[in-house]
N, C-alpha and C. Protein backbone atom coordinates (compact mmCIF):
# COMPACT_ATOMS: atom_id res chain seq x y z
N UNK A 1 -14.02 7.73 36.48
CA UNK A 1 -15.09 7.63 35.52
C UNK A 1 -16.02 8.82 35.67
N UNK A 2 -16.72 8.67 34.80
CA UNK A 2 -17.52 10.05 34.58
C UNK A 2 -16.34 11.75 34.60
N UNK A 3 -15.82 11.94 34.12
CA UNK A 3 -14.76 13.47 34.40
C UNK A 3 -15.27 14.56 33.74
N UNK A 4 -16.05 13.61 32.45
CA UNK A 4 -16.25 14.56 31.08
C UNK A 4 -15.40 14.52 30.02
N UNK A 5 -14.27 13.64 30.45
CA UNK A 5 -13.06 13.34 29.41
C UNK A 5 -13.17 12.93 27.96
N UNK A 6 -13.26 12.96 26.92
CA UNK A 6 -13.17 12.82 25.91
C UNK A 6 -11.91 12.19 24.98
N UNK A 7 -12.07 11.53 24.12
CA UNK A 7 -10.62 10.73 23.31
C UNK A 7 -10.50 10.45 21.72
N UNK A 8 -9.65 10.96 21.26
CA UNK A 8 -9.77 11.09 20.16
C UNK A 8 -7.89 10.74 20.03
N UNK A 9 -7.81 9.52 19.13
CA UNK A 9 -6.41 9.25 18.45
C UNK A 9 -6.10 10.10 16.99
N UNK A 10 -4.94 10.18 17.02
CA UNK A 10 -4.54 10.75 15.67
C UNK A 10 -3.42 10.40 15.32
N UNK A 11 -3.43 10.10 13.92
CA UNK A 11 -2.29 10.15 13.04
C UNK A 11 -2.29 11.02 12.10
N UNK A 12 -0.79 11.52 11.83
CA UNK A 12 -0.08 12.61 11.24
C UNK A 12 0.43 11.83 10.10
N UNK A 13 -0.79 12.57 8.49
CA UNK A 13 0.01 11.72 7.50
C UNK A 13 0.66 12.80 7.04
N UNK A 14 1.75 13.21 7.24
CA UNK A 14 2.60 14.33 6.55
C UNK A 14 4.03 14.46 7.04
N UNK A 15 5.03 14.90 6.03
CA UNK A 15 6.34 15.17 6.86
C UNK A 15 6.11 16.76 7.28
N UNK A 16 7.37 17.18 8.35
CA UNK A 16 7.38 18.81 8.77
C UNK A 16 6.80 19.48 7.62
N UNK A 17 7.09 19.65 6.47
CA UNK A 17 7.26 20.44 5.72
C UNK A 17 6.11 21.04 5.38
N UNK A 18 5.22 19.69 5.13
CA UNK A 18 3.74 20.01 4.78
C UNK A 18 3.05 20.16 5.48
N UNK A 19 3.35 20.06 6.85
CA UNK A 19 1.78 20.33 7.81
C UNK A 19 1.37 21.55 8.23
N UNK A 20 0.29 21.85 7.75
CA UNK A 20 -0.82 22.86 7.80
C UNK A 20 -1.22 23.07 6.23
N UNK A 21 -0.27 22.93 5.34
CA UNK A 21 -0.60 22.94 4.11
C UNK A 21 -1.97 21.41 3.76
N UNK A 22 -2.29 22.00 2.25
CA UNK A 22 -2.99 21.05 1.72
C UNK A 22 -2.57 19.47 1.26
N UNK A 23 -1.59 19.55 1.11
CA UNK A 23 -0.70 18.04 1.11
C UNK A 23 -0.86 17.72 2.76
N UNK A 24 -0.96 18.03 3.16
CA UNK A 24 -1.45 17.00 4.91
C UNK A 24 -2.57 16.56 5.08
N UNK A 25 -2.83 15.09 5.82
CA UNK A 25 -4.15 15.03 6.60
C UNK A 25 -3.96 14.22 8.15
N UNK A 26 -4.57 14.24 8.56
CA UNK A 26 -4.35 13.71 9.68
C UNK A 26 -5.60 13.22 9.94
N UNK A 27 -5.29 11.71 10.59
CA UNK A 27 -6.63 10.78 10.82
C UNK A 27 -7.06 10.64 12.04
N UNK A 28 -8.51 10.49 12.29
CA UNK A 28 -9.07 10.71 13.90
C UNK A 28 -9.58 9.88 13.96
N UNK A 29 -9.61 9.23 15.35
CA UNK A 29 -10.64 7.88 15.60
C UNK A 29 -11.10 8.03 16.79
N UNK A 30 -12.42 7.50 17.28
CA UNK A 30 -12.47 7.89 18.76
C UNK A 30 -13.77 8.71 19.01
N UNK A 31 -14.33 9.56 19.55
CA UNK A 31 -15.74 9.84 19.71
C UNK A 31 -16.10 10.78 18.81
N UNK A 32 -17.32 10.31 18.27
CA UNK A 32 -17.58 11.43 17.20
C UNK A 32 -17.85 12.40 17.42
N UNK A 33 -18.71 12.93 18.38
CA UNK A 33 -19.09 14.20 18.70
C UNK A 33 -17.77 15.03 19.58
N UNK A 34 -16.87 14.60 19.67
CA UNK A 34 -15.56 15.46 20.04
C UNK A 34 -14.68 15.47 19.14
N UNK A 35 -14.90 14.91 18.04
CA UNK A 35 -14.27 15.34 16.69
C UNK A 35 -15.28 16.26 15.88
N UNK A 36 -16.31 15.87 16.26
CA UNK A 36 -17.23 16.80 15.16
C UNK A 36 -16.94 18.66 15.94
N UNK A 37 -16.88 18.55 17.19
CA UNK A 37 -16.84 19.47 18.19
C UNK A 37 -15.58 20.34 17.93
N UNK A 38 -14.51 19.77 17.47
CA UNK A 38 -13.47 20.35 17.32
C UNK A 38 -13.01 20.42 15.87
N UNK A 39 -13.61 20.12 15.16
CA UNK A 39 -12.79 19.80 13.68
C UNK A 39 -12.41 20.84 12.93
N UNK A 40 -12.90 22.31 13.09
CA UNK A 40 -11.89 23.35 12.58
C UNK A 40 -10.91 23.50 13.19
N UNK A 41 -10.70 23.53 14.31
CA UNK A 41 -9.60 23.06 14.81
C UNK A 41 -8.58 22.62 14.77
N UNK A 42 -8.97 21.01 14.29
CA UNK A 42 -8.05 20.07 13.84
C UNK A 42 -7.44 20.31 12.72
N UNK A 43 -8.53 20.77 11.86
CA UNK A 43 -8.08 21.15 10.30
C UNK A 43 -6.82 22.43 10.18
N UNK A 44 -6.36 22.61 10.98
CA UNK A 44 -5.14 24.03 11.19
C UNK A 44 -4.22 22.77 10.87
N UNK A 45 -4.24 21.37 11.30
CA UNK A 45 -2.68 20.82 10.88
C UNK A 45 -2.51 20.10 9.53
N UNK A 46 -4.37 19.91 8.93
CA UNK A 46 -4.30 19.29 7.60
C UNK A 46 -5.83 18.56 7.28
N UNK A 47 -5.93 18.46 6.58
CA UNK A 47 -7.19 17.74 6.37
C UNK A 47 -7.52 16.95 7.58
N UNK A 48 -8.60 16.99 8.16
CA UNK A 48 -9.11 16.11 9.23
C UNK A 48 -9.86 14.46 8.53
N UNK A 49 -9.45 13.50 9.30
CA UNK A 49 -10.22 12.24 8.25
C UNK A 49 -10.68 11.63 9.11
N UNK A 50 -12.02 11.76 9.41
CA UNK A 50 -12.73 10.15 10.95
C UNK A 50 -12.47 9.47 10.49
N UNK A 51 -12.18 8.44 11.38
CA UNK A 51 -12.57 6.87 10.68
C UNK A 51 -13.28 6.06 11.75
N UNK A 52 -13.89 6.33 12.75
CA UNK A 52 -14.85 5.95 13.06
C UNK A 52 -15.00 5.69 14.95
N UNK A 53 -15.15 5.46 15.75
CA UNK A 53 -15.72 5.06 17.13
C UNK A 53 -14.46 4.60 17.26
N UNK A 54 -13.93 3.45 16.83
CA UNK A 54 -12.95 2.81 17.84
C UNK A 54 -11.62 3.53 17.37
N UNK A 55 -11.31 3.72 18.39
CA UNK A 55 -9.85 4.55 18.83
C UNK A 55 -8.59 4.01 18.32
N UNK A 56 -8.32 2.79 17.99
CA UNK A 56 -7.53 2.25 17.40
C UNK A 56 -7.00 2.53 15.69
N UNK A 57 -8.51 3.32 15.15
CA UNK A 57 -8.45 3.19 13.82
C UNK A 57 -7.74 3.90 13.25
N UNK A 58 -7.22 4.72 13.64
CA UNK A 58 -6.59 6.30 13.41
C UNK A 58 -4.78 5.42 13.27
N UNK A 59 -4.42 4.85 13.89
CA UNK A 59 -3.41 4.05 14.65
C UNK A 59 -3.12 2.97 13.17
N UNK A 60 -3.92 2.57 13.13
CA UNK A 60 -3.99 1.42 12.21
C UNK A 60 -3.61 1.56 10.75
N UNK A 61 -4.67 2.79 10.57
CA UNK A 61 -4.62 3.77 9.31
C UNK A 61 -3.03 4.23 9.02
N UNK A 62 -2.70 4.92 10.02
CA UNK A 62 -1.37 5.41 10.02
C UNK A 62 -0.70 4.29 9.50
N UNK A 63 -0.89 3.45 10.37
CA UNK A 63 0.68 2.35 10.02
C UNK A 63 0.45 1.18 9.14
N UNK A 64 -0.64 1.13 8.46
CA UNK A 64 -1.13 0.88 7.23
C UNK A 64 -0.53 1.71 5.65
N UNK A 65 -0.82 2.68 5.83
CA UNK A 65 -0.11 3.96 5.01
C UNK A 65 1.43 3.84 5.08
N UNK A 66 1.98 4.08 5.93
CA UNK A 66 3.23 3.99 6.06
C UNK A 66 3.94 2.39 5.87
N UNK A 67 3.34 1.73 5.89
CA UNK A 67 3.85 0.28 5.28
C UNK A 67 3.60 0.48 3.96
N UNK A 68 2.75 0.72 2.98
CA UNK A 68 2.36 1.40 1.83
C UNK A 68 3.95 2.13 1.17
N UNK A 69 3.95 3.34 1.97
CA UNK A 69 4.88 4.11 1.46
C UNK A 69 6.24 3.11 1.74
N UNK A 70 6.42 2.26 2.41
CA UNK A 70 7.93 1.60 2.64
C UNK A 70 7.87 1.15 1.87
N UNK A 71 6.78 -0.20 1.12
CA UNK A 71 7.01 -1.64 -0.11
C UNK A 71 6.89 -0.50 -1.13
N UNK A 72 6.53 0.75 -1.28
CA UNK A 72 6.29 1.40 -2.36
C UNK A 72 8.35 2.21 -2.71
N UNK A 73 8.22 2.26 -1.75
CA UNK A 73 10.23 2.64 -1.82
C UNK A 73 11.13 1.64 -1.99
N UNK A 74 10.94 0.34 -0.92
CA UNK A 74 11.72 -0.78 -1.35
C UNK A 74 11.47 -0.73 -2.96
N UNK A 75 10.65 -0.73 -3.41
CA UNK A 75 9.96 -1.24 -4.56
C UNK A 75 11.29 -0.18 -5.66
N UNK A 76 10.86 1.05 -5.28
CA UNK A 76 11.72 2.36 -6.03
C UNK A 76 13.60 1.85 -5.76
N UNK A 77 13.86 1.33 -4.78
CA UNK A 77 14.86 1.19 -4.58
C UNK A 77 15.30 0.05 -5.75
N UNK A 78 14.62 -1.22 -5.31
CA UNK A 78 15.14 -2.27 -6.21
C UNK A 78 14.75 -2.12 -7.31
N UNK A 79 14.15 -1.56 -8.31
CA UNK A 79 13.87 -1.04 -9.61
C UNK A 79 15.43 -0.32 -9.79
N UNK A 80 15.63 0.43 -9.61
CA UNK A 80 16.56 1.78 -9.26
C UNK A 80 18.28 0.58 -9.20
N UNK A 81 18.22 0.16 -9.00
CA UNK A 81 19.05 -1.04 -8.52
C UNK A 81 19.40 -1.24 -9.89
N UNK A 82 18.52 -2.70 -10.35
CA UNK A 82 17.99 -3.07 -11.63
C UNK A 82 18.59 -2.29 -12.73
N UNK A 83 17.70 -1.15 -12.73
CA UNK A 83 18.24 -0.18 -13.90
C UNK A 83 20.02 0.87 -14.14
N UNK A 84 20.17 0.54 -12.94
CA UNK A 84 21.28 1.42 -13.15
C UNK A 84 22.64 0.17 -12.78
N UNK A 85 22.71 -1.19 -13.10
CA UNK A 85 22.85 -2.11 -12.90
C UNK A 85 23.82 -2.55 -14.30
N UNK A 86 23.44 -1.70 -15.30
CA UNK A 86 24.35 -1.66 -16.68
C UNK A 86 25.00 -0.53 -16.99
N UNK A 87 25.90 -0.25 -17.65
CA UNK A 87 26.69 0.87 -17.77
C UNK A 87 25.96 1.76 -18.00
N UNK A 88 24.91 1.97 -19.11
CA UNK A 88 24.09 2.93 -19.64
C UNK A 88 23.08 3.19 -18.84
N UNK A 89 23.05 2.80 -17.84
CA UNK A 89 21.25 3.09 -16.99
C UNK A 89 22.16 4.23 -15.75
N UNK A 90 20.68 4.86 -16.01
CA UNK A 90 21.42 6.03 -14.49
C UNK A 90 19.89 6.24 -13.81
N UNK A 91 19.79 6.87 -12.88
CA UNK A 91 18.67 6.79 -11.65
C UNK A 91 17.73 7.63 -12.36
N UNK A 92 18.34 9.09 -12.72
CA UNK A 92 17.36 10.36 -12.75
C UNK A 92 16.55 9.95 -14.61
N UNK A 93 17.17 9.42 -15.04
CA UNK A 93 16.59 8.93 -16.75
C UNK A 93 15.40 7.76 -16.39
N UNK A 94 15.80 6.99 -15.44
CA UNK A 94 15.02 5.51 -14.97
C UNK A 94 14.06 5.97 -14.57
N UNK A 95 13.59 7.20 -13.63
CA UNK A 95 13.44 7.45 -12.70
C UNK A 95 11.83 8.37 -13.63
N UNK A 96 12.78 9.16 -14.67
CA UNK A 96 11.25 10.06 -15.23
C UNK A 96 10.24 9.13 -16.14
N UNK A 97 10.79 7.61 -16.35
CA UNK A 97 9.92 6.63 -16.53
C UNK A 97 9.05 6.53 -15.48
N UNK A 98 9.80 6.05 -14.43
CA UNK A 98 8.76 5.17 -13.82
C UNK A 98 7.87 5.89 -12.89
N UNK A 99 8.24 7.49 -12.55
CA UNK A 99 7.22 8.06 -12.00
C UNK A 99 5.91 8.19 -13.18
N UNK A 100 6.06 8.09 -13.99
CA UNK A 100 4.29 8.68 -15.02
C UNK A 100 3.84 6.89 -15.27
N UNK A 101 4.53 5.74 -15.14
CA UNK A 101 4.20 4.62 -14.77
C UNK A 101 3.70 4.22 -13.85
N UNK A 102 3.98 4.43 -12.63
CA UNK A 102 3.42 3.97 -11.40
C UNK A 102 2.31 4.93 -11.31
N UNK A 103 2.81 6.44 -11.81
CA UNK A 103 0.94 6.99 -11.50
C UNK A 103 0.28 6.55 -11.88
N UNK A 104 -0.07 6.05 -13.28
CA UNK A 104 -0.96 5.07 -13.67
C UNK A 104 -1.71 3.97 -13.34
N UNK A 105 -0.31 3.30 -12.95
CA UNK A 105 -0.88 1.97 -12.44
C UNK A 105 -1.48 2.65 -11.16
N UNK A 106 -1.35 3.15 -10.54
CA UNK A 106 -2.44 3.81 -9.17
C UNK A 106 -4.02 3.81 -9.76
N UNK A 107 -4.08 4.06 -10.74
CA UNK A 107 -5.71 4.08 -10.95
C UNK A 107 -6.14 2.99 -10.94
N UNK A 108 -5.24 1.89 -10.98
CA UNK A 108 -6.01 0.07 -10.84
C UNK A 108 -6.71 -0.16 -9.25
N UNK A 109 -6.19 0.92 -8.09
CA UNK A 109 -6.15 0.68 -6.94
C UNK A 109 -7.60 0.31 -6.24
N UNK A 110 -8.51 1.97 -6.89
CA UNK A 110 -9.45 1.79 -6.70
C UNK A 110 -11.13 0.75 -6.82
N UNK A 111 -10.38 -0.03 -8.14
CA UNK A 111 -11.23 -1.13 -8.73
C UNK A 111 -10.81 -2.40 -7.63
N UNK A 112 -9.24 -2.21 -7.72
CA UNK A 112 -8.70 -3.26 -6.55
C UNK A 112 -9.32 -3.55 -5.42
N UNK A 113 -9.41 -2.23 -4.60
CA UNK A 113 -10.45 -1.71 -3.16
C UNK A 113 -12.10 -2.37 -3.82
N UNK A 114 -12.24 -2.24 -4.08
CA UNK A 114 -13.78 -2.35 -4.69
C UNK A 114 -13.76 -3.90 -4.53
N UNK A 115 -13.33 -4.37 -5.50
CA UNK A 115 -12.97 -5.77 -5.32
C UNK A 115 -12.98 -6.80 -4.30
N UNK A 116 -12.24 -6.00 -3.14
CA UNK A 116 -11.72 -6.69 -1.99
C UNK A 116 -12.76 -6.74 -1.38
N UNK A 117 -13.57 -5.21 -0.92
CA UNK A 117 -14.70 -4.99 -0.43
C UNK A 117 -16.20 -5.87 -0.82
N UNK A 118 -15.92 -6.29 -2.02
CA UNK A 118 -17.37 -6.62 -2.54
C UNK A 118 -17.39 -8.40 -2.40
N UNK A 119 -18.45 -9.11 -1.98
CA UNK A 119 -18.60 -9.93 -2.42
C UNK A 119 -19.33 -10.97 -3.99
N UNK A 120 -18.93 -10.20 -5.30
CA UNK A 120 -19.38 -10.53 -6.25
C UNK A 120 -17.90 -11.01 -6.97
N UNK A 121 -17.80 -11.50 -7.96
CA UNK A 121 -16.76 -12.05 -8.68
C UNK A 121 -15.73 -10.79 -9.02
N UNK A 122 -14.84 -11.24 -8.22
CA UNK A 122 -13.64 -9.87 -8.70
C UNK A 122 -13.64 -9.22 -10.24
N UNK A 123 -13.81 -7.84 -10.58
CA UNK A 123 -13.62 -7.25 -11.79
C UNK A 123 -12.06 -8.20 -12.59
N UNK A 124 -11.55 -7.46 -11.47
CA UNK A 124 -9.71 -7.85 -11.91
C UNK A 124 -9.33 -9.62 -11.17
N UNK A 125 -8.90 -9.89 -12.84
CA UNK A 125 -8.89 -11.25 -12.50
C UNK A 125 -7.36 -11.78 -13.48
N UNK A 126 -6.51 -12.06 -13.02
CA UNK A 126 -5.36 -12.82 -14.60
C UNK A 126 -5.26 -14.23 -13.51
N UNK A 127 -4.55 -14.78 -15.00
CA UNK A 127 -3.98 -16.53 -14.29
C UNK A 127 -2.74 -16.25 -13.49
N UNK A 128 -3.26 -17.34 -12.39
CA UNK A 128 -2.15 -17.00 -11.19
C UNK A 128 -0.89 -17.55 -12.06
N UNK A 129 -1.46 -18.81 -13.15
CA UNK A 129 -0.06 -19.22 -13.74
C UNK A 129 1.00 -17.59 -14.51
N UNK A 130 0.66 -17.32 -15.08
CA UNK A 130 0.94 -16.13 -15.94
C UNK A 130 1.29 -15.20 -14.60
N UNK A 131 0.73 -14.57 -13.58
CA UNK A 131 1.39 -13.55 -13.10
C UNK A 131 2.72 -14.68 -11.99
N UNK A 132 3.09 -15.95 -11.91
CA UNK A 132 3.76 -17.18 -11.17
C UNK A 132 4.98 -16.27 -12.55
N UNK A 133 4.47 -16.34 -13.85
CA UNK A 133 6.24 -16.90 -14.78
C UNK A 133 6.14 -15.16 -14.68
N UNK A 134 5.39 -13.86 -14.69
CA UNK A 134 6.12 -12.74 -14.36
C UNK A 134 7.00 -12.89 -13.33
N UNK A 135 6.75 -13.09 -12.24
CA UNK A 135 7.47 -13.02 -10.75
C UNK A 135 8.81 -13.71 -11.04
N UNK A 136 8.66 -15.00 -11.97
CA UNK A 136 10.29 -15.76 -12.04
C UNK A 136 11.16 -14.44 -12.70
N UNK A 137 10.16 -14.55 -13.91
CA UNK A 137 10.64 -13.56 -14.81
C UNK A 137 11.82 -12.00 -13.78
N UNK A 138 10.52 -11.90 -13.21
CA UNK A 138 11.45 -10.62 -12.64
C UNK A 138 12.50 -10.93 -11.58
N UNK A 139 12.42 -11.82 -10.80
CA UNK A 139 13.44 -12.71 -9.75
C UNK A 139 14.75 -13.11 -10.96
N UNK A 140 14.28 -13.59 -12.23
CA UNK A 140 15.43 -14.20 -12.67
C UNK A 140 16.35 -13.02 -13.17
N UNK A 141 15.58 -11.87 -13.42
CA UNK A 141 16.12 -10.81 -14.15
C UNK A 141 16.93 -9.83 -13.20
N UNK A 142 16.44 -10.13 -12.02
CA UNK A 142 17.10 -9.28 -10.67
C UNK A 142 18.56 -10.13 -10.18
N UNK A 143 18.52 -11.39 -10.63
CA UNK A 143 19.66 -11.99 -10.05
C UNK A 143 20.66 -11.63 -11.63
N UNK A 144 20.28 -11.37 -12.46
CA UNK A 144 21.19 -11.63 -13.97
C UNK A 144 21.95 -9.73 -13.75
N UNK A 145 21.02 -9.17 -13.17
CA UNK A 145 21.18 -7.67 -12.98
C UNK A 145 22.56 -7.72 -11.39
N UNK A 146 22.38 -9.06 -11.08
CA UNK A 146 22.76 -8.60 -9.55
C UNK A 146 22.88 -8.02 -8.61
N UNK A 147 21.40 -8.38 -8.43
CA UNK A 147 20.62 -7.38 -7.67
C UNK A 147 19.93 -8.56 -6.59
N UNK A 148 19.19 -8.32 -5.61
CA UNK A 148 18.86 -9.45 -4.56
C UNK A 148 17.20 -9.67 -4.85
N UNK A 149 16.61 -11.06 -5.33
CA UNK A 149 15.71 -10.87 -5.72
C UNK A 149 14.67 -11.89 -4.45
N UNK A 150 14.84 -11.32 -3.25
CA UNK A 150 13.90 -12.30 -2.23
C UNK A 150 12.93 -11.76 -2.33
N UNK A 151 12.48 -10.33 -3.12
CA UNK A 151 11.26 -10.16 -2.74
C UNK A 151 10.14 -11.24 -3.83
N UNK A 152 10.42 -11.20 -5.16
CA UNK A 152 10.47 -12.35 -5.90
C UNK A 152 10.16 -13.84 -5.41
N UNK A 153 11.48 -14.00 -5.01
CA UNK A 153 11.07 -15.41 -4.59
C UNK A 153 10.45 -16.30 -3.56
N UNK A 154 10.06 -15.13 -2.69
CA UNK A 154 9.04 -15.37 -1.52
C UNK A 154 7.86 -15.20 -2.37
N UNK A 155 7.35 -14.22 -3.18
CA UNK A 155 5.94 -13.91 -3.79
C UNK A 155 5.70 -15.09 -4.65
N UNK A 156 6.78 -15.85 -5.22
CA UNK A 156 6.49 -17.18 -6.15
C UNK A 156 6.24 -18.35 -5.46
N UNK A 157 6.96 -18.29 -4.52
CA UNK A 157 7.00 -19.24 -3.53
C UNK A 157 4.91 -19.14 -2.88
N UNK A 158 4.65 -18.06 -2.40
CA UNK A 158 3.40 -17.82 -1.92
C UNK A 158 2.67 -18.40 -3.50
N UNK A 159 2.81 -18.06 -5.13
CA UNK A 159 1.97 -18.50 -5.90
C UNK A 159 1.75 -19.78 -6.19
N UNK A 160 3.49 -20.13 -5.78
CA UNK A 160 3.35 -21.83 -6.20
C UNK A 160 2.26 -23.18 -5.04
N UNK A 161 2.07 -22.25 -3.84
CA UNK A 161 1.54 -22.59 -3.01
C UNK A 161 -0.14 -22.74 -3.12
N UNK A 162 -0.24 -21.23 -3.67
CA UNK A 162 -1.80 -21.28 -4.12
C UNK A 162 -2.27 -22.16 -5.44
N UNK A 163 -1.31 -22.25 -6.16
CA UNK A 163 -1.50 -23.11 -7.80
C UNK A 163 -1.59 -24.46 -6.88
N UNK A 164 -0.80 -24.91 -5.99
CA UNK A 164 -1.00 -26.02 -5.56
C UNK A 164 -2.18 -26.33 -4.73
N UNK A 165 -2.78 -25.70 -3.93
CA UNK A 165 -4.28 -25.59 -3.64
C UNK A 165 -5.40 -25.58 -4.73
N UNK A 166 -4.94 -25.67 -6.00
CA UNK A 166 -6.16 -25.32 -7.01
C UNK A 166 -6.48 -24.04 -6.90
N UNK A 167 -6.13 -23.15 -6.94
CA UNK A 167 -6.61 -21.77 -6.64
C UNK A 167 -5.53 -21.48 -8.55
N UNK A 168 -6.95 -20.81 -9.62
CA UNK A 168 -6.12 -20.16 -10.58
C UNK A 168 -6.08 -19.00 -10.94
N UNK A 169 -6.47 -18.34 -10.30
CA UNK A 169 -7.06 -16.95 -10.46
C UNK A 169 -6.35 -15.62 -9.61
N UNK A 170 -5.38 -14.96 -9.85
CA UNK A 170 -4.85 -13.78 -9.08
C UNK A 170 -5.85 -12.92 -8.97
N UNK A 171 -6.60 -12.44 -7.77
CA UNK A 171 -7.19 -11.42 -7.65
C UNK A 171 -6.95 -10.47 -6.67
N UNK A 172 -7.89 -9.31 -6.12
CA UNK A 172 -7.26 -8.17 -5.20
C UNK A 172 -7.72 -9.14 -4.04
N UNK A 173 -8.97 -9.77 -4.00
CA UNK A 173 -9.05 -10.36 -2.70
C UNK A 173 -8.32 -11.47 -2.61
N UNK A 174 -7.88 -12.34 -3.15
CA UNK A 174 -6.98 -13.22 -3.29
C UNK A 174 -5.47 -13.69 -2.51
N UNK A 175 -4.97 -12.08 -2.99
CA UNK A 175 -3.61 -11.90 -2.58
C UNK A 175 -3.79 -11.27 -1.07
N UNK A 176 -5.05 -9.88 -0.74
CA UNK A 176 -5.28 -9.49 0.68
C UNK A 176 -5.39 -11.14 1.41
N UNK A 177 -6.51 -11.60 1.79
CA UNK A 177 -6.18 -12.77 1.85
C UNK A 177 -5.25 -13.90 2.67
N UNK A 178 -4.61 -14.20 1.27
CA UNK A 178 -3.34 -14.52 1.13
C UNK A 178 -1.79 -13.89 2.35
N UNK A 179 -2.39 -12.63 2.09
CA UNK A 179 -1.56 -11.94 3.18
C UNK A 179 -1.40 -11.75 4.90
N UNK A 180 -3.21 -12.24 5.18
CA UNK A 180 -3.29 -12.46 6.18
C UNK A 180 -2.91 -13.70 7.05
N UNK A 181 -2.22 -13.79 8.12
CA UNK A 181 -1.64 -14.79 8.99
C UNK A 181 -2.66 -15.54 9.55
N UNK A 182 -3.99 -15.16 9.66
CA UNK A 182 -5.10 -15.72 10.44
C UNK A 182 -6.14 -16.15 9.12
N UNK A 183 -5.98 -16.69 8.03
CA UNK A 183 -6.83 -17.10 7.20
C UNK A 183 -8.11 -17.68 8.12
């Protein structure tokens, strides 16, 4: 104790390719004044990002993100599946859809975040019934495609659960939530 030692965690959000470029950042957690101390520094491998005192956060962040990018690929995969699932569907035609689609829907994210964060009546609100018959909808359409639709029928399974609690309302805090094991 006492050495002078200092600690700072990091995660590397980037593949080889991009790091040092502007497509990188990398997240720091851990003492502020030895991040503040070094942060040009840091910035040689990519954007530097605190996130705050405890050392864990950097850690968390990372593998937060990267669960992100996996349900966001499963996601690309079984779409991709789906569509090329009939004679006429092919990946790279499916594919220049749904990238200018999903960018879009990315701008819901931030109202989403907001949402979760705030304690006032969620902005974004639909009937859990209505987004319950999408989910069949798309489960039924993944098995007619033959394609494997558990991701579906676990997420209906979780709505039919909340409709049965009286809960009618899909929201961002709702489903976070929902997601957690320690309600």
């Amino acid at each position: 104790m006492g050495h002078g030692a200092a600690y700072l965690d990091g995660g590397i959000m980037a593949i080889p390719s991009t790091v040092a470029t502007s497509q990188a950042f990398v997240l720091y957690s851990g003492q502020k004044a030895h991040f503040d101390a070094h942060k040009e520094t840091l910035e040689a491998l990519g954007a530097a990002k605190y996130l705050g005192a405890d050392a864990g956060m950097a850690a968390l962040y990372d593998l937060a993100l990267l669960s992100a990018m996996n349900v966001m690929f499963d996601g690309f995969f079984h779409s991709v599946a789906m569509a090329t699932s009939h004679a006429e569907g092919n990946a790279a035609g499916f594919t220049e859809l749904l990238v200018p689609w999903l960018t879009n829907m990315t701008q819901v994210m931030p109202v989403f975040a907001a949402d979760v964060d705030s304690d006032a009546k969620p902005v974004l609100a639909q009937g859990l019934d209505v987004v319950l018959a999408s989910v069949r909808n798309m489960a039924q359409a993944s098995r007619d495609a033959g394609v494997r639709a558990d991701y579906f029928e676990r997420s209906a399974a979780m709505l039919e659960k909340q409709l049965a609690e009286g809960l009618t309302a899909y929201t961002a805090p709702g489903v976070v939530q929902s997601l957690r094991t320690s309600n």
